[in-house]
C-alpha atoms as a PDB file:
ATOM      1  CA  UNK A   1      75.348 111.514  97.578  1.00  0.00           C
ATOM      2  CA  UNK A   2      76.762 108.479  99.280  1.00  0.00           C
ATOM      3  CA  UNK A   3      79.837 108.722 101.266  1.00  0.00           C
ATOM      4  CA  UNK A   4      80.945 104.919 102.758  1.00  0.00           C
ATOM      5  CA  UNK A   5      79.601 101.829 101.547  1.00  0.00           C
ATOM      6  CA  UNK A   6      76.095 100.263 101.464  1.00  0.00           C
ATOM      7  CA  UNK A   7      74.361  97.184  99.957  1.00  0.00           C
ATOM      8  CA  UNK A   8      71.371  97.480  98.104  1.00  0.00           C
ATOM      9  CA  UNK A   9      68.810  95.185  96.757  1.00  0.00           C
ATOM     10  CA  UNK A  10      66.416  96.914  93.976  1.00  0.00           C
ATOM     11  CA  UNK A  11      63.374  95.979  91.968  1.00  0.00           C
ATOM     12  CA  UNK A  12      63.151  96.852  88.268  1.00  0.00           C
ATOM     13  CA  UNK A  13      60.722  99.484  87.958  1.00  0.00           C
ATOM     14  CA  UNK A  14      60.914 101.580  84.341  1.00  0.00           C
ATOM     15  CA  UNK A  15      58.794 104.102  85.450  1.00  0.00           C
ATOM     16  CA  UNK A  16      60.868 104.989  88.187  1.00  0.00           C
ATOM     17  CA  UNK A  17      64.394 104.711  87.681  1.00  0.00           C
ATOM     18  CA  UNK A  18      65.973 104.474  90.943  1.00  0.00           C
ATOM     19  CA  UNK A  19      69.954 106.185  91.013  1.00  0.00           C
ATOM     20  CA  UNK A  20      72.778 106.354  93.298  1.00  0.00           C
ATOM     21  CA  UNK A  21      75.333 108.632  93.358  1.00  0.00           C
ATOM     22  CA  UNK A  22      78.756 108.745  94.950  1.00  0.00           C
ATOM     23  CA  UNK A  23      82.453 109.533  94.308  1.00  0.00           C
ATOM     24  CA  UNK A  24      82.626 110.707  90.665  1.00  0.00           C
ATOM     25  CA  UNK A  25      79.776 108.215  89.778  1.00  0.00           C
ATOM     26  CA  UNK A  26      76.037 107.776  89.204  1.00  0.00           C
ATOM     27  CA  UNK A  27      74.149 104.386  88.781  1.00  0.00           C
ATOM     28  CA  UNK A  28      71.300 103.633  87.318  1.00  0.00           C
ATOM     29  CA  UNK A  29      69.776 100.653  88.734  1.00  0.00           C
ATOM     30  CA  UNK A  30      68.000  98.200  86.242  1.00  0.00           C
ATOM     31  CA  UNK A  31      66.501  95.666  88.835  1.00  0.00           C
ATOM     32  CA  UNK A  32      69.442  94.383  90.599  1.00  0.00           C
ATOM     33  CA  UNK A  33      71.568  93.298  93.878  1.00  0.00           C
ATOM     34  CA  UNK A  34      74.841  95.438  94.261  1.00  0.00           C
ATOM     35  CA  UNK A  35      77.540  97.114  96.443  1.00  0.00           C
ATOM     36  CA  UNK A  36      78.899 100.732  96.582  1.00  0.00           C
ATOM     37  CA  UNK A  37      82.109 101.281  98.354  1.00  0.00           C
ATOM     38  CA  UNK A  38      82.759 105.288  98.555  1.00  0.00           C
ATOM     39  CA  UNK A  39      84.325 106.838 101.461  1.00  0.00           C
ATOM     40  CA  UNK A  40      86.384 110.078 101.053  1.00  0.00           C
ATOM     41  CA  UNK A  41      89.910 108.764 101.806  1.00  0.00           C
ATOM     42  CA  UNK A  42      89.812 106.397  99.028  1.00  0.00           C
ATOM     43  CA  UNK A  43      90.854 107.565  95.599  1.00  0.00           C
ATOM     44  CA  UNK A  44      87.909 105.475  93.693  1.00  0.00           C
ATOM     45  CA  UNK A  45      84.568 104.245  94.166  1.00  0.00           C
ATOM     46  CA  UNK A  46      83.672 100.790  93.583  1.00  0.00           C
ATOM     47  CA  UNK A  47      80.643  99.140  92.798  1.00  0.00           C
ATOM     48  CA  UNK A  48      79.897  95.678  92.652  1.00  0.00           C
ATOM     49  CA  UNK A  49      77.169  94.188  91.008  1.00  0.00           C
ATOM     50  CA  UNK A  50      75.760  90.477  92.615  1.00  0.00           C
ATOM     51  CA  UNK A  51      72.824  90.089  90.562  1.00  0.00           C
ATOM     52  CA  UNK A  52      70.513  91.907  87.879  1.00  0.00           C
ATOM     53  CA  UNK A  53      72.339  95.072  86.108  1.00  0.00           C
ATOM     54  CA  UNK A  54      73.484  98.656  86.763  1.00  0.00           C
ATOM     55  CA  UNK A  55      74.972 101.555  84.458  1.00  0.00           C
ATOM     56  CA  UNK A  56      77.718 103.102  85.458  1.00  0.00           C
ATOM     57  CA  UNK A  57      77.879 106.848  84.280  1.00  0.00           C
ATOM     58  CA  UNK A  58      80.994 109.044  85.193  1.00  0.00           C
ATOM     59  CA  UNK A  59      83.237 111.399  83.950  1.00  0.00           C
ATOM     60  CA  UNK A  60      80.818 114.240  84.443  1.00  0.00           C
ATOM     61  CA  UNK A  61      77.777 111.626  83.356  1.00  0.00           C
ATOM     62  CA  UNK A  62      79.161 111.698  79.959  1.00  0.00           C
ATOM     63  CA  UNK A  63      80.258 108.092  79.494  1.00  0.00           C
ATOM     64  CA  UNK A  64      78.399 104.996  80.763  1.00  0.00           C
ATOM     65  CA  UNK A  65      79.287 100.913  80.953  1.00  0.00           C
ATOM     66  CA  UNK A  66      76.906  98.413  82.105  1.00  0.00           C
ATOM     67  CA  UNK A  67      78.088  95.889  84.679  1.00  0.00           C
ATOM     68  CA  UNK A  68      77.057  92.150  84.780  1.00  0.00           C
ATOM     69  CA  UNK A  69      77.281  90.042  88.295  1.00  0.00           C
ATOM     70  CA  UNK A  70      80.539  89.733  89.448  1.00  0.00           C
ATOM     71  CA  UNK A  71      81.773  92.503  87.877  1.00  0.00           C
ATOM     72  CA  UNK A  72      83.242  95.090  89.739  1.00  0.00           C
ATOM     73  CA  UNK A  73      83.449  98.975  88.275  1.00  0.00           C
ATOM     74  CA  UNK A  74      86.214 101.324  89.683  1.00  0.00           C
ATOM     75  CA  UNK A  75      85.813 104.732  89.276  1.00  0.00           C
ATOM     76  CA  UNK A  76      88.956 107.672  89.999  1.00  0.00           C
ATOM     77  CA  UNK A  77      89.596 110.876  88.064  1.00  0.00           C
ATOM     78  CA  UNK A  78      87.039 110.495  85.158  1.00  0.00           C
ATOM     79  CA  UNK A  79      88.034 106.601  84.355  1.00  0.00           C
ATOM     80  CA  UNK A  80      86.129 103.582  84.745  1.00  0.00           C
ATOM     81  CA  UNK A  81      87.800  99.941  84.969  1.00  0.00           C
ATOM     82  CA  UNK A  82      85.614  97.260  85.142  1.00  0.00           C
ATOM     83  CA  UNK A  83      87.040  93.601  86.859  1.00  0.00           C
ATOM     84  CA  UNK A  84      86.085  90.108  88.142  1.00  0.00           C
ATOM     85  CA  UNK A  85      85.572  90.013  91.766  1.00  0.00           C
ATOM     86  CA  UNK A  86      84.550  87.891  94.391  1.00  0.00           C
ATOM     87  CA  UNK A  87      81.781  89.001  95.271  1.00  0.00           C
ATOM     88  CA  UNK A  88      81.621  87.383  98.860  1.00  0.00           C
ATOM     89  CA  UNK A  89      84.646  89.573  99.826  1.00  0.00           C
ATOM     90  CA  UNK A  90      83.215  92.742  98.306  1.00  0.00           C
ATOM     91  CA  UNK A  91      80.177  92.138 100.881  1.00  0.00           C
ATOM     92  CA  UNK A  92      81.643  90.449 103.870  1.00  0.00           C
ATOM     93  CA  UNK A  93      81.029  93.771 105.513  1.00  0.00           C
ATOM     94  CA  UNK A  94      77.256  93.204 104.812  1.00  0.00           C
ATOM     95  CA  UNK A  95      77.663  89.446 105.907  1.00  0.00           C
ATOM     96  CA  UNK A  96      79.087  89.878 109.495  1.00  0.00           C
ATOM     97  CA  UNK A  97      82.800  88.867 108.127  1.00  0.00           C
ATOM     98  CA  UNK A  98      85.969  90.139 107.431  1.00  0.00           C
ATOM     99  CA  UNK A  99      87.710  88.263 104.706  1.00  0.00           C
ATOM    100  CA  UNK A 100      91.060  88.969 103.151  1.00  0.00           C
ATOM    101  CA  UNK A 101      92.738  87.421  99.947  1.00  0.00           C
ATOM    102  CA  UNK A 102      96.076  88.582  99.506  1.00  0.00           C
ATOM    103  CA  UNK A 103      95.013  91.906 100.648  1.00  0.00           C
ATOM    104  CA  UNK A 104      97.543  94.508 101.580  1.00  0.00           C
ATOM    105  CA  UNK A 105      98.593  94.781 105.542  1.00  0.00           C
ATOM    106  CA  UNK A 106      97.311  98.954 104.691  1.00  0.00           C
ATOM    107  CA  UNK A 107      94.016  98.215 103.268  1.00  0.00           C
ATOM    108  CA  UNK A 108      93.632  95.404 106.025  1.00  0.00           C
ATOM    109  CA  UNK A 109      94.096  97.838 108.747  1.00  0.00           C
ATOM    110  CA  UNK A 110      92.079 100.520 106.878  1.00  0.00           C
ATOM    111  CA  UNK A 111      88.859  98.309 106.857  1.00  0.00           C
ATOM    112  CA  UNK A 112      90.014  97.302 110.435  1.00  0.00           C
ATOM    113  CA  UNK A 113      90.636 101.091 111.791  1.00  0.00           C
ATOM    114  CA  UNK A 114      86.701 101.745 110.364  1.00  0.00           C
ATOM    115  CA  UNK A 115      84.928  98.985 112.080  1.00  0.00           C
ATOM    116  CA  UNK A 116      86.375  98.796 115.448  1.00  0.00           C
ATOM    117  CA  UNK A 117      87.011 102.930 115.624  1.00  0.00           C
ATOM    118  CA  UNK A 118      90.800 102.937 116.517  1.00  0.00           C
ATOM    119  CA  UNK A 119      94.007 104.197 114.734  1.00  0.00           C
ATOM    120  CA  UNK A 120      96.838 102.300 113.283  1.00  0.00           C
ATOM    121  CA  UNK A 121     100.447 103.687 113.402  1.00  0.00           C
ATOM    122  CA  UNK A 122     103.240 101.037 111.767  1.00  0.00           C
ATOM    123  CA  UNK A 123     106.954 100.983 112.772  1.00  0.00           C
ATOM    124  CA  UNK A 124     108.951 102.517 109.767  1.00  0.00           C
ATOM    125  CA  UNK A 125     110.341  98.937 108.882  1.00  0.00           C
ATOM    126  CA  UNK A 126     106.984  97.565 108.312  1.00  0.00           C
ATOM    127  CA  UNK A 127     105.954  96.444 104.832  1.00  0.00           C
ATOM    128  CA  UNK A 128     102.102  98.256 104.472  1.00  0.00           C
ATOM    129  CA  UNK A 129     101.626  96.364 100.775  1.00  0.00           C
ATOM    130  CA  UNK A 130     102.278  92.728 102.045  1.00  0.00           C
ATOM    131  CA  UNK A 131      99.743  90.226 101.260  1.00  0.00           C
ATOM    132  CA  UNK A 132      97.131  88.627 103.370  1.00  0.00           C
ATOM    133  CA  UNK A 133      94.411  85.947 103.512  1.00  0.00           C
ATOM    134  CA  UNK A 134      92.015  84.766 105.669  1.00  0.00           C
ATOM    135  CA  UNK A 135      88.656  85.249 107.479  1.00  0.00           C
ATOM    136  CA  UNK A 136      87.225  86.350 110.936  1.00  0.00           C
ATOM    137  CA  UNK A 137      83.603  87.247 112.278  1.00  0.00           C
ATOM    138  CA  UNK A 138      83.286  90.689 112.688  1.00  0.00           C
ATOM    139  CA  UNK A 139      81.497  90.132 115.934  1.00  0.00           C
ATOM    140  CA  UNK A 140      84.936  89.167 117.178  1.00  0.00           C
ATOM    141  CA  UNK A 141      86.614  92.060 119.257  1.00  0.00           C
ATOM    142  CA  UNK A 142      89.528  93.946 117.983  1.00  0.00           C
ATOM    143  CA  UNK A 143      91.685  91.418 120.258  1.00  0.00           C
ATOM    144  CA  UNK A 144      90.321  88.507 118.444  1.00  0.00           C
ATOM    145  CA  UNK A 145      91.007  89.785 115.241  1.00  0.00           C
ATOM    146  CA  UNK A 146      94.589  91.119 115.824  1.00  0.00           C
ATOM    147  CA  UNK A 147      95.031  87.813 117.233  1.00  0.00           C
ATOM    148  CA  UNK A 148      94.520  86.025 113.874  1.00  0.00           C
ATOM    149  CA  UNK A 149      96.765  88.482 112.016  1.00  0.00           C
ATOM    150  CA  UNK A 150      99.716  87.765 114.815  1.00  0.00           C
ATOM    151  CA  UNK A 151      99.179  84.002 113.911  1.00  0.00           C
ATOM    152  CA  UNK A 152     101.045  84.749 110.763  1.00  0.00           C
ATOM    153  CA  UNK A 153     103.986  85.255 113.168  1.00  0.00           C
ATOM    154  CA  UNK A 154     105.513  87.877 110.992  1.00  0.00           C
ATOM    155  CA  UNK A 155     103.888  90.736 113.431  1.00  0.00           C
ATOM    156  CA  UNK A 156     103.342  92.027 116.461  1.00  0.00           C
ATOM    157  CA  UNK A 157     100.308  94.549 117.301  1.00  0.00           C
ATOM    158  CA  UNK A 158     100.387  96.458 120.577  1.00  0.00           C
ATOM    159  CA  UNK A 159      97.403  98.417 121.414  1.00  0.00           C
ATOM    160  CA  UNK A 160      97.065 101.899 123.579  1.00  0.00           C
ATOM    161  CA  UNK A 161      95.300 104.602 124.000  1.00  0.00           C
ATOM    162  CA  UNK A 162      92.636 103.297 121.234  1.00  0.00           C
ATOM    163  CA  UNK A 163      95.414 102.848 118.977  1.00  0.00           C
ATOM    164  CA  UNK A 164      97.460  99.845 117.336  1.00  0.00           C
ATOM    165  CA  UNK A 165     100.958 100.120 116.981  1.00  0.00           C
ATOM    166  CA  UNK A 166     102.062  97.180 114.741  1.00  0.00           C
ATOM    167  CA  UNK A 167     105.831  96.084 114.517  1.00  0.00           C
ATOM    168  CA  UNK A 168     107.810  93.495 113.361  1.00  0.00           C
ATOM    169  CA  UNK A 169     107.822  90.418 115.882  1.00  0.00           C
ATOM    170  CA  UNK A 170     111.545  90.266 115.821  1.00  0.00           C
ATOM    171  CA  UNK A 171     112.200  94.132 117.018  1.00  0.00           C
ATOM    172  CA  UNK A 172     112.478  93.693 120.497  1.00  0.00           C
END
């Protein structure tokens, strides 16, 4: 069972199928390059497929869909939905980068909170679902990358005690 993400890169081999499972989902892998994001405070899993094929089987293994590259599958409560992606943002992770695209402030500061092992407490005025873009290194430290999100000049994040308080820049 996998709990957080991973990147894997599999050869096609019919006499040994080769499955993951996570999150409500198993997939079989048919020869293929592909992501699984599935980490227990998330409500769905997500897999995204770069290259080659995978079948998706949920809903207790009783339903299946095939994905083709640059699909994405999302998997919550017995349901599958199946999207375009990019697929450089669904591995920047894997690729030493952070890289947002109108990506909410909440899930920003999720994926930050992970990687650099801190906490993230917003003033009650603070918008969690506004939008996004751009891209940093992940070798950057946290300061670096808080940096670039204060360039938007709508925000202002103060960290302490291994935490980051974010606030509107005009509360004084």
């Amino acid at each position: 069972q996998l709990w957080g993400e991973a990147y894997f890169e599999i050869e096609k081999d019919t006499h040994k199928p080769f499955y993951v499972v996570s999150k409500g989902q198993r997939i079989k892998v048919l020869g293929t390059h592909f992501n699984v994001k599935s980490y227990d405070d998330e409500p769905s899993a997500k897999t995204t497929l770069l290259e080659g094929s995978v079948e998706i089987s949920y809903a207790d293994h009783t339903s299946q869909r095939i994905l083709k590259p640059g699909q994405q599958a999302i998997v919550a409560n017995g349901q599958c939905a199946i999207q375009q992606v990019d697929t450089d943002q669904a591995v920047d992770w894997k690729n030493g980068d952070f890289i947002f695209r109108e990506e909410s402030l909440a899930l920003i500061m999720k994926r930050v909170s992970r990687w650099y092992g801190v906490e993230v407490a917003y003033a009650p005025s603070i918008d969690k679902q506004q939008t996004f873009s751009g891209q940093v290194s992940r070798s950057k430290n946290l300061s670096e990358v808080i940096s670039c999100l204060e360039s938007t000049g709508e925000l202002r994040f103060t960290t302490k005690d291994n935490k980051i308080i974010i606030t509107p820049t005009n509360q004084n």
